[in-house]
Protein backbone atom coordinates (compact mmCIF):
# COMPACT_ATOMS: atom_id res chain seq x y z
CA UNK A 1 74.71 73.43 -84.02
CA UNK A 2 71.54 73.54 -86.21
CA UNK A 3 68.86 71.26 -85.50
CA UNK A 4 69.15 69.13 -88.62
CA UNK A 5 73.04 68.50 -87.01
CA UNK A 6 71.33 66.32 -84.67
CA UNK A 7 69.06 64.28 -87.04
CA UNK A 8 72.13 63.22 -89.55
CA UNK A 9 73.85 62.49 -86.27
CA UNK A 10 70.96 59.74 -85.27
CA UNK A 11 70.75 58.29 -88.74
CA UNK A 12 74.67 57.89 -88.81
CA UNK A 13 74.45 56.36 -85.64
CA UNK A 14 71.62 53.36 -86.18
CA UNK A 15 73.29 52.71 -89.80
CA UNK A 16 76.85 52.33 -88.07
CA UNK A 17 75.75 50.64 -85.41
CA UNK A 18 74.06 47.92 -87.56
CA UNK A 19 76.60 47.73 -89.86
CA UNK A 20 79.39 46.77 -86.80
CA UNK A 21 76.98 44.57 -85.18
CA UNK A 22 76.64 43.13 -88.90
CA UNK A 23 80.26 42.47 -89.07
CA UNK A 24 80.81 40.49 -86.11
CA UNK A 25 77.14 38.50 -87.65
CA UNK A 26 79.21 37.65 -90.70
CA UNK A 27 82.40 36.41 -89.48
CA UNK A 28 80.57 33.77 -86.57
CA UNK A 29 78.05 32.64 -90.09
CA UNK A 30 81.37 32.19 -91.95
CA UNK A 31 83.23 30.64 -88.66
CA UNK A 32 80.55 28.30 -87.92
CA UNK A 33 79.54 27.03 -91.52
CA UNK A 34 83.46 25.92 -91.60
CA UNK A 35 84.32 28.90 -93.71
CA UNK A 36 88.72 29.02 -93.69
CA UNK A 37 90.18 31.56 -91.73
CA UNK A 38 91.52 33.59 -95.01
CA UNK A 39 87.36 34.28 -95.81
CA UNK A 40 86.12 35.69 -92.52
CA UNK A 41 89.75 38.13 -93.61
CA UNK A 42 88.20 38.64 -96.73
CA UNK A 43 85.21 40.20 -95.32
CA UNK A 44 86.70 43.96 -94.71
CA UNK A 45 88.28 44.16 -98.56
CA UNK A 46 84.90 42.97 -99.66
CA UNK A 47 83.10 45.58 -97.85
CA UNK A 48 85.31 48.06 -99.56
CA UNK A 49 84.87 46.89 -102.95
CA UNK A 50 81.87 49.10 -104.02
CA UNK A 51 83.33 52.18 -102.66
CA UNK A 52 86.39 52.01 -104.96
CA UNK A 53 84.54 50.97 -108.18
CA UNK A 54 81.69 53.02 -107.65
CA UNK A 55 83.87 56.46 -106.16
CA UNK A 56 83.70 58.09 -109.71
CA UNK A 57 79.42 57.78 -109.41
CA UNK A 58 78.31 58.02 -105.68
CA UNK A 59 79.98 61.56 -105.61
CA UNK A 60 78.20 63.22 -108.75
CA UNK A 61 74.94 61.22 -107.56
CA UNK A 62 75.30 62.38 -103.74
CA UNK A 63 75.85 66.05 -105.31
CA UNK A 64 72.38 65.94 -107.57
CA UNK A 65 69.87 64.69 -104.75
CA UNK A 66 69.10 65.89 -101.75
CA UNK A 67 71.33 63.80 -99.44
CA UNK A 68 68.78 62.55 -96.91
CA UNK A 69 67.12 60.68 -99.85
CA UNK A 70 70.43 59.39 -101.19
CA UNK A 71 70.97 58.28 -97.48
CA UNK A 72 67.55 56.82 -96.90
CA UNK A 73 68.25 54.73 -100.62
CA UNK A 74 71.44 53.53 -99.10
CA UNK A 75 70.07 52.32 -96.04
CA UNK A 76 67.52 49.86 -98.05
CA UNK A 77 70.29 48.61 -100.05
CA UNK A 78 71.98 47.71 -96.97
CA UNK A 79 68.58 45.86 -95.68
CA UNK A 80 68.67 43.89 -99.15
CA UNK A 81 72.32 42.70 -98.24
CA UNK A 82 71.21 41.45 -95.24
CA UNK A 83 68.01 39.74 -96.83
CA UNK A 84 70.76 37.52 -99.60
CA UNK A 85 73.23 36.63 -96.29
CA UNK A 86 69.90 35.11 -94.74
CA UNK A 87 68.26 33.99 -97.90
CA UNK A 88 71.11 31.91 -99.58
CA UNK A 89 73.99 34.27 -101.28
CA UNK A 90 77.72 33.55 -100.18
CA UNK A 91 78.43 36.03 -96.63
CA UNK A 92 80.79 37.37 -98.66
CA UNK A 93 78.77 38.40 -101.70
CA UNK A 94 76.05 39.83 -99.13
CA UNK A 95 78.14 41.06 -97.38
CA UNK A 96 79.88 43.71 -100.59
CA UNK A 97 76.23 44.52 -101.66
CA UNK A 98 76.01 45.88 -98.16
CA UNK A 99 79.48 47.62 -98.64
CA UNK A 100 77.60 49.08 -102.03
CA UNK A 101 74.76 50.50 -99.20
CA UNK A 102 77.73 52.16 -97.32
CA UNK A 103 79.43 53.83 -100.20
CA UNK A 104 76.65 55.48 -101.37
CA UNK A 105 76.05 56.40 -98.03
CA UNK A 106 79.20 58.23 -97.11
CA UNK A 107 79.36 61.06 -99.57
CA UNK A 108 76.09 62.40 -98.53
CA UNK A 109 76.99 61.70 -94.78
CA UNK A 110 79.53 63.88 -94.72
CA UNK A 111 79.00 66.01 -97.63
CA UNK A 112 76.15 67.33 -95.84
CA UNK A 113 77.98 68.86 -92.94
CA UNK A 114 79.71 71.25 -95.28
CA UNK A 115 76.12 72.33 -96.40
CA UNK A 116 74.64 72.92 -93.24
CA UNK A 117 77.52 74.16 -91.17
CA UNK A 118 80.20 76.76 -91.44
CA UNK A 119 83.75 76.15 -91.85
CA UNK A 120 84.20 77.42 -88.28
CA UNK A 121 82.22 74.31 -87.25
CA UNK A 122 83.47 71.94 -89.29
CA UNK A 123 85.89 70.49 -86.99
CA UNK A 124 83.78 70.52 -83.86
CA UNK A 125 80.98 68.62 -85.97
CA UNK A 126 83.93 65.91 -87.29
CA UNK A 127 84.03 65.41 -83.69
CA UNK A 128 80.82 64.71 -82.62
CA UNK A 129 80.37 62.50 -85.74
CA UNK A 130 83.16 60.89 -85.52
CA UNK A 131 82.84 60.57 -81.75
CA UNK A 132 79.30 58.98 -82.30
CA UNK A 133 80.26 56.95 -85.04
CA UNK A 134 83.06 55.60 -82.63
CA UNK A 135 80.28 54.69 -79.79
CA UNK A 136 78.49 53.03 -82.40
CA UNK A 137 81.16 50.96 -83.37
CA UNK A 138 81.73 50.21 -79.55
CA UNK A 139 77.98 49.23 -79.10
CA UNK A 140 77.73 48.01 -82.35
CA UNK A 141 80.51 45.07 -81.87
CA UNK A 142 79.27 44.37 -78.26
CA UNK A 143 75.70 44.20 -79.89
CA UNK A 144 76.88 41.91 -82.53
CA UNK A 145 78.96 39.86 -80.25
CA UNK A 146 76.09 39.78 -78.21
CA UNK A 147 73.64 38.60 -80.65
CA UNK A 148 75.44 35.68 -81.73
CA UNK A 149 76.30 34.71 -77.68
CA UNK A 150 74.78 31.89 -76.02
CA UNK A 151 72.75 34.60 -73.82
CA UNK A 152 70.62 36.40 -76.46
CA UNK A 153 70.55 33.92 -79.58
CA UNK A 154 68.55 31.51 -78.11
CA UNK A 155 66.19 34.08 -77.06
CA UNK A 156 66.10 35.11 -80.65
CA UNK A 157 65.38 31.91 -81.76
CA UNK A 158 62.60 30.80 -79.70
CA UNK A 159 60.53 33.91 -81.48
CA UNK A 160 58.32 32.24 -83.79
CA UNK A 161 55.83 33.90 -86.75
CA UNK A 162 53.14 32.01 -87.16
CA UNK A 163 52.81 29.84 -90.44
CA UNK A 164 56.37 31.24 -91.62
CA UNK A 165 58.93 29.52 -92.45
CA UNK A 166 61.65 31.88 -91.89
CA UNK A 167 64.74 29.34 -92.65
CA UNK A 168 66.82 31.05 -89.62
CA UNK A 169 67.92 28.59 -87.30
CA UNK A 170 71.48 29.68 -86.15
CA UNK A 171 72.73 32.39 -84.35
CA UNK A 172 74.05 34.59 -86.77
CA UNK A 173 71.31 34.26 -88.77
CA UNK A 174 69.15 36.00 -85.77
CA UNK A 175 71.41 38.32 -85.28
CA UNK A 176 71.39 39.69 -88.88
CA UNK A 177 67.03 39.71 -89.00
CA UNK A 178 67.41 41.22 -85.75
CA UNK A 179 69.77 44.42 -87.27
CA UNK A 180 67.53 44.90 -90.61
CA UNK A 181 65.65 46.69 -87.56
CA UNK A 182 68.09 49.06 -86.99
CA UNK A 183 68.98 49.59 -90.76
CA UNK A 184 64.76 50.61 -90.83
CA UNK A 185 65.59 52.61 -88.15
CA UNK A 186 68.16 55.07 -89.61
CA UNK A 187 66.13 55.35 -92.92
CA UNK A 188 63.49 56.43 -90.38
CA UNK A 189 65.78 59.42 -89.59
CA UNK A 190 67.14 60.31 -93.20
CA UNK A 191 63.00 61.46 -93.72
CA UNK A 192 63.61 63.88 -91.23
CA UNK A 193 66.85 65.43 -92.66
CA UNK A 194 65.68 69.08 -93.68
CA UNK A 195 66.74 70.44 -96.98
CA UNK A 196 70.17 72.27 -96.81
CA UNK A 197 68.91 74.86 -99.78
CA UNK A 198 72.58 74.02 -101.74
CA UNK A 199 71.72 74.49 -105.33
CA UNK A 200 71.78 70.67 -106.56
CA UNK A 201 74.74 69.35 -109.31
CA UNK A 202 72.78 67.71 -111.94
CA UNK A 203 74.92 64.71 -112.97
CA UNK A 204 75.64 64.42 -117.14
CA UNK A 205 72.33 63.18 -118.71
CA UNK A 206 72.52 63.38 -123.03
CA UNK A 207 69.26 62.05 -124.08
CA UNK A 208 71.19 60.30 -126.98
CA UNK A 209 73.46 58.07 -125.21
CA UNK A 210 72.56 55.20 -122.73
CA UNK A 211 72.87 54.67 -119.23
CA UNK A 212 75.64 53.12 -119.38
CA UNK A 213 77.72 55.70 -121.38
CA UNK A 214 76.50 58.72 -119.51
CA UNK A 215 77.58 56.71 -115.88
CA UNK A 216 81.39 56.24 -118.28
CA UNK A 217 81.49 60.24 -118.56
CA UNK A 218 81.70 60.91 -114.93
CA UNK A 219 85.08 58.97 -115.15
CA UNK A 220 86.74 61.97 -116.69
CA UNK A 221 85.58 64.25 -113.96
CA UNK A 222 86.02 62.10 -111.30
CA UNK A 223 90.06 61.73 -112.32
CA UNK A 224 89.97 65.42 -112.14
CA UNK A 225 88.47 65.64 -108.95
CA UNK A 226 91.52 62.91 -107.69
CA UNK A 227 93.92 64.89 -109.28
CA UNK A 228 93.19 68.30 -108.21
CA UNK A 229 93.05 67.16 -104.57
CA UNK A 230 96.32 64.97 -104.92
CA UNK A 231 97.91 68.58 -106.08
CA UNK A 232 96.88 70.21 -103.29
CA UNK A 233 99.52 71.08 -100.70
CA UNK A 234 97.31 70.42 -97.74
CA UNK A 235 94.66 68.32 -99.24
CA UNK A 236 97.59 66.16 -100.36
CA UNK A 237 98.95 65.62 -96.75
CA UNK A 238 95.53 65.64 -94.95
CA UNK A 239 94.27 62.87 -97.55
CA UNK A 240 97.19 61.02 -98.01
CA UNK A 241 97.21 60.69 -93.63
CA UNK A 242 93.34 59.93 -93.57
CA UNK A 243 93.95 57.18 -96.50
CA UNK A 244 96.61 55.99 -94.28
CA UNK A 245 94.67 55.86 -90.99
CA UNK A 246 91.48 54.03 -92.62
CA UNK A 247 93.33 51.81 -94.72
CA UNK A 248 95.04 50.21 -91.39
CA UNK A 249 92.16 50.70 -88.74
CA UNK A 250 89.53 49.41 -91.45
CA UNK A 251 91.56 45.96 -91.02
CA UNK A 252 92.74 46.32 -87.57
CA UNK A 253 88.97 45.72 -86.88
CA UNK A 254 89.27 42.04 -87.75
CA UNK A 255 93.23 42.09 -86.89
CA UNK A 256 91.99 42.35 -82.88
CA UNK A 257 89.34 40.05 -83.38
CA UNK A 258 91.95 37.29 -84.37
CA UNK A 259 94.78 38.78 -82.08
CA UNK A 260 92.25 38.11 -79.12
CA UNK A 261 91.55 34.71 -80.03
CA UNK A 262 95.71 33.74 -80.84
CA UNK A 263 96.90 35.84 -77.80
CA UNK A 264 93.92 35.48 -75.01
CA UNK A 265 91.55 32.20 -76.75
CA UNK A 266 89.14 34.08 -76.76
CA UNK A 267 85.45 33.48 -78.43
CA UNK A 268 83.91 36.00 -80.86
CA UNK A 269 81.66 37.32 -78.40
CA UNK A 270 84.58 37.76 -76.08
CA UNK A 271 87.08 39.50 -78.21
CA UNK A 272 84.71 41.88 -80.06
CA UNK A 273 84.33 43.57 -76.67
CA UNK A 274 88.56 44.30 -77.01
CA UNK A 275 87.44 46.01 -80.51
CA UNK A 276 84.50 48.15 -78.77
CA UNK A 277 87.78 48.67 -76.40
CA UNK A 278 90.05 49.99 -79.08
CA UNK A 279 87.01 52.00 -80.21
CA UNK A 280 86.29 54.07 -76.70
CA UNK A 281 89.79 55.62 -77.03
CA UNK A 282 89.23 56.41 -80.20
CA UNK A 283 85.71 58.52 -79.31
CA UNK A 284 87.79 59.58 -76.35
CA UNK A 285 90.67 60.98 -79.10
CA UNK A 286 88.21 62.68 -81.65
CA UNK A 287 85.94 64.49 -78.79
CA UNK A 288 89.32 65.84 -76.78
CA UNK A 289 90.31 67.05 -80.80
CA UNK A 290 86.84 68.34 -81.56
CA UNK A 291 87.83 70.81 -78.04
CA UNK A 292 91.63 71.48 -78.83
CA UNK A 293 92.09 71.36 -82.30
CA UNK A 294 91.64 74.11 -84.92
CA UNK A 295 91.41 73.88 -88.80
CA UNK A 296 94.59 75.97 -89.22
CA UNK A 297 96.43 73.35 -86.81
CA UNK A 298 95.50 70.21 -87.92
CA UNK A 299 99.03 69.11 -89.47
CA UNK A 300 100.68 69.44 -86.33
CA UNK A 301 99.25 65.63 -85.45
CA UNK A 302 100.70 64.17 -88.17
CA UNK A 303 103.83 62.59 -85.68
CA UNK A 304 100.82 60.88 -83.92
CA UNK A 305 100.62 58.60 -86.58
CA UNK A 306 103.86 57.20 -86.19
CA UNK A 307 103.41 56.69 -82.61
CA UNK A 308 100.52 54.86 -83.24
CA UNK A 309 102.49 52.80 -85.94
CA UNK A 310 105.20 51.68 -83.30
CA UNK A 311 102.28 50.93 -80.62
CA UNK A 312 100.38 48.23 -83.16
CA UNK A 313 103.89 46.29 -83.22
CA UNK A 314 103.77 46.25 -78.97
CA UNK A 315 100.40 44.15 -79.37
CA UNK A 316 102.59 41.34 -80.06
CA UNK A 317 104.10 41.82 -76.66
CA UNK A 318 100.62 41.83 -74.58
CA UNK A 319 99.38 38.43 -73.29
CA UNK A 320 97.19 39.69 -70.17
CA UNK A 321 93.59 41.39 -71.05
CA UNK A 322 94.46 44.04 -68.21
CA UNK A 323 97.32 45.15 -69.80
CA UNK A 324 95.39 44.67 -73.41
CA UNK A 325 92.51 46.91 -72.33
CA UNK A 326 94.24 50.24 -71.13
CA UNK A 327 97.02 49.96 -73.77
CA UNK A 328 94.29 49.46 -76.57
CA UNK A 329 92.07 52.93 -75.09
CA UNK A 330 95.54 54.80 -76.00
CA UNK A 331 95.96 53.14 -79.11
CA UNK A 332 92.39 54.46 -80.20
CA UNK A 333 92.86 57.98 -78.72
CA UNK A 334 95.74 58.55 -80.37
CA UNK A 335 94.03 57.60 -84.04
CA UNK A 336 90.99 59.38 -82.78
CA UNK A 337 92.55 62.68 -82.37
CA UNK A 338 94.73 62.32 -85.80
CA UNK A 339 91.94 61.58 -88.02
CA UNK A 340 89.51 64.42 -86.54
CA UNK A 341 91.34 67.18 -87.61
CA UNK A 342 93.25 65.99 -90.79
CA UNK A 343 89.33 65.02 -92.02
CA UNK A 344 88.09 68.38 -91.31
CA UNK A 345 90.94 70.00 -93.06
CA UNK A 346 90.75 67.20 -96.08
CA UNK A 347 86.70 68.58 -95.58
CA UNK A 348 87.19 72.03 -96.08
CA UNK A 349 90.01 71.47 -99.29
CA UNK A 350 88.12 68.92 -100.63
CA UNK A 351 84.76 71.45 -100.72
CA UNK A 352 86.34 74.82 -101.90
CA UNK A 353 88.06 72.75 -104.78
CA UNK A 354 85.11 71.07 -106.32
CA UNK A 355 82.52 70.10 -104.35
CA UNK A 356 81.33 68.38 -100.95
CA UNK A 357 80.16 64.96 -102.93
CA UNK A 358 82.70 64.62 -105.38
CA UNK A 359 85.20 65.53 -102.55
CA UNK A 360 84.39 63.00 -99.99
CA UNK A 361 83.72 60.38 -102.70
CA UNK A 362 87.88 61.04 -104.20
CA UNK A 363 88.19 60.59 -99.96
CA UNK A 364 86.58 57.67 -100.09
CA UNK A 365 87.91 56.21 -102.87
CA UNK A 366 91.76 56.47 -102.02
CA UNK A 367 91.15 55.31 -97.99
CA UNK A 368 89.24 52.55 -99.27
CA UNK A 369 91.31 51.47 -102.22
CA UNK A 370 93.81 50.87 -99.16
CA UNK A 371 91.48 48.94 -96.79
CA UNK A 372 90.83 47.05 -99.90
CA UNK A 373 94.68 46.85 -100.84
CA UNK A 374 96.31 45.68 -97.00
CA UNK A 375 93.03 43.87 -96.12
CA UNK A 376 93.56 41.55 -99.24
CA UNK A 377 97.05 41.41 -98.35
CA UNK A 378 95.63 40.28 -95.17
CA UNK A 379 93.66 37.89 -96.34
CA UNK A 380 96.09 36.36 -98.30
CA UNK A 381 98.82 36.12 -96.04
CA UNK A 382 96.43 34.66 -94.06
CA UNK A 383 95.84 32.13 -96.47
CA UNK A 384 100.02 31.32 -97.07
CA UNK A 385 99.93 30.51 -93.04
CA UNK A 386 100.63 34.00 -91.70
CA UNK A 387 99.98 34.10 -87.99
CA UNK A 388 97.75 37.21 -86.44
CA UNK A 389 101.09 38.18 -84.72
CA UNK A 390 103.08 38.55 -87.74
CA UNK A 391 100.38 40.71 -89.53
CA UNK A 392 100.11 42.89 -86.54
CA UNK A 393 103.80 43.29 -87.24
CA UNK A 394 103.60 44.28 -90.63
CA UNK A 395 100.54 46.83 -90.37
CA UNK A 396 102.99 48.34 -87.30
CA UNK A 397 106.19 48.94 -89.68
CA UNK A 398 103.72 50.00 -92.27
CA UNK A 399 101.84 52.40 -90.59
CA UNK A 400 104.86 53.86 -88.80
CA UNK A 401 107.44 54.59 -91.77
CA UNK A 402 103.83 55.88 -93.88
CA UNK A 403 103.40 58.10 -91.37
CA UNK A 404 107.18 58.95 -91.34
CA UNK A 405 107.26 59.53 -94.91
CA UNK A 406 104.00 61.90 -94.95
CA UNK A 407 105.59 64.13 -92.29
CA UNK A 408 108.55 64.31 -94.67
CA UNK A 409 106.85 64.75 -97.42
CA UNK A 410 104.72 67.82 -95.64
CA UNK A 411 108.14 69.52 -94.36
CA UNK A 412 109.37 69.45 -97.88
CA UNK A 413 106.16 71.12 -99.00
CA UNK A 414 106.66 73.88 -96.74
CA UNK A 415 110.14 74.21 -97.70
CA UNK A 416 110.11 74.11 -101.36
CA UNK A 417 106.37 76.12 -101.58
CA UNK A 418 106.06 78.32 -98.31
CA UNK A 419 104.27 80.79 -100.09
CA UNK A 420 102.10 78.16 -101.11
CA UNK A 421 101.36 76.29 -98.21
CA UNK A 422 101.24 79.83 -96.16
CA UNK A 423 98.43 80.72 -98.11
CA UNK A 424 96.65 77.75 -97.83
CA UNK A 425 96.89 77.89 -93.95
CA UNK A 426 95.44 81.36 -94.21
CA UNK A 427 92.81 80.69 -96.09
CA UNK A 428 91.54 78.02 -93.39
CA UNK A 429 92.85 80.05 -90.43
CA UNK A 430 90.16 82.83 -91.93
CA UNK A 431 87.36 80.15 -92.37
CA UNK A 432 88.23 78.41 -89.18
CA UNK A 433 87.32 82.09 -87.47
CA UNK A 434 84.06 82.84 -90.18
């Protein structure tokens, strides 16, 4: 791997590993102002908010800058998000500005990796990123769970500036100062990203129309870019399984979190260790498919999903944390080695079509239009008195049958356009090998 590899893997992991921790910060601020149950829901579809509105921009922008500056810009948005949680704004409204951060992160995240690396790597770098974003999620919740304990907040608390007034007084309000730290951190990093050399897109700028109008003719483009990849016979499968897989693990985040506490009692800082659980068999998954997996290959996990569909309904059935704990390791693994490959093939589509920025940004868009979609679902079944047992339920059929139907819909392809499909394996077979 190229040095710069290991720089974008640093940054990745401070700004994940703050945004986790930040996660567990916001739902113990909403829990302990007397926030309902339905807002600390709310908090994963309001995180993916920006990502879907703004997928038609972040793309084209991530494609006309270098991407360690658009990474290091995204990182101080994030540090403003956390300055309006402590400084007044509604968690949830903080909390989306710091989603906006993210999804101007992404597309230069992993758009990069198709600049600096060859095809023949691609899948062995989705694995180390993805395996490092993975630990930071793992440290990241313990951190946050941590933060807001009755071990480390007090020790936050007693740290006093002298002559400030800094108006943080609970918990989770130390806990989020203490994580615009690590957000300075990773910016620290994006300075060090070297220049890939990629020629740069310019994004549409006529001098006669306004801002506003100019941002309104990406739209067009950005419905091509959608389309194109949609019409794809393998970037249709590999993004239609990746939407799949984000949309449900996005909310199975919080899902745990309130399975732990219905299921075990346990307290925030207790059960966000059982989602740093679910998230070491998931790094465990993606490293092990980083090893065995090649690009040509990658649709041959696609009956994982379904297992891991059909294991999600089983949590219902698990009232004993050392049954939870092994059983949730498996669980992750098996998403972890499903989503490694089927993103490095949706990688390499989405980049020979039209673009590494405008692809992962159309990526973006559709996996989190669906964390958006089933985590308002969530939210609001929540709200009509929908226990966490009967949610787990429905995310289980869901994700099982989606999977089901993907698998069909793949088998079909390759029936109906083998030519098609044969030359599309090829082609990545032949990059997978250059």
């Amino acid at each position: 791997m190229k040095r710069g590899f290991y720089t974008i893997m640093s940054a990745q992991f401070f700004s994940s590993l703050a945004d986790n921790a930040l996660f567990v910060a916001a739902v113990e601020l909403l829990r302990t102002g007397g926030a309902p149950e339905w807002q600390r829901a709310a908090l994963v579809p309001m995180f993916a908010l920006f990502y879907v509105v703004l997928a038609p921009f972040v793309g084209a922008f991530a494609d006309a800058q270098p991407k360690g500056r658009v990474m290091f810009i995204s990182n101080g948005i994030k540090v403003v998000g956390c300055l309006m949680m402590l400084f007044g704004s509604h968690p949830l409204v903080s909390y989306a500005v710091v989603g906006l951060g993210a999804a101007a992160y992404s597309p230069a995240k992993y758009g990069i990796l198709t600049e600096l690396l060859p095809a023949s790597q691609l899948v062995k770098a989705n694995g180390w990123i993805e395996g490092l974003t993975i630990a930071s999620i793992i440290l990241g919740v313990l951190l946050g769970g941590q933060l807001v304990g009755p071990v480390v907040a007090p020790w936050l608390l007693s740290i006093d500036l002298p002559w400030i007034d800094t108006c943080i007084d609970t918990p989770p309000e130390s806990a989020i100062s203490a994580l615009i730290l690590f957000y300075l951190i990773a910016a620290w990093f994006n300075t060090r990203i070297p220049h890939t050399g990629v020629e740069m897109r310019p994004m549409r700028q006529d001098p006669q129309c306004s801002i506003f109008a100019n941002a309104l003719a990406l739209l067009p483009d950005f419905r091509n870019c959608n389309r194109r990849l949609w019409h794809d016979k393998l970037g249709q499968i590999s993004l239609a399984t990746t939407t799949l897989f984000w949309g449900v693990s996005g909310n199975l985040r919080y899902i745990v979190l309130a399975w732990a506490g219905a299921a075990l009692g346990y307290s925030t800082t207790q059960a966000s260790a059982l989602v740093g659980v679910v998230a070491i068999g998931t790094a465990v998954g993606a490293l092990v498919a980083s090893v065995r997996m090649r690009l040509d290959g990658a649709t041959r996990v696609i009956p994982l999903g379904i297992a891991m569909g059909l294991l999600v309904i089983l949590m219902n059935f698990i009232g004993n944390v050392w049954l939870a704990v092994p059983f949730l390791i498996v669980l992750g693994a098996l998403g972890g080695f499903l989503v490694v490959p089927m993103n490095a093939l949706l990688q390499h589509r989405g980049h020979n079509l039209m673009g590494a920025g405008r692809s992962i940004a159309v990526q973006n868009f559709n996996e989190q239009a669906c964390i958006l979609g089933l985590g308002a679902l969530y939210a609001l079944s929540t709200k009509l008195g929908l226990s966490a047992f009967g949610a787990i339920s429905v995310f289980g059929v869901v994700v099982a049958g989606s999977m089901w139907l993907i698998r069909y819909w793949h088998q079909h392809n390759c029936k109906q356009h083998p030519q098609e499909v044969e030359h599309l394996l090829r082609i990545a077979q032949h990059d997978a090998h250059h």
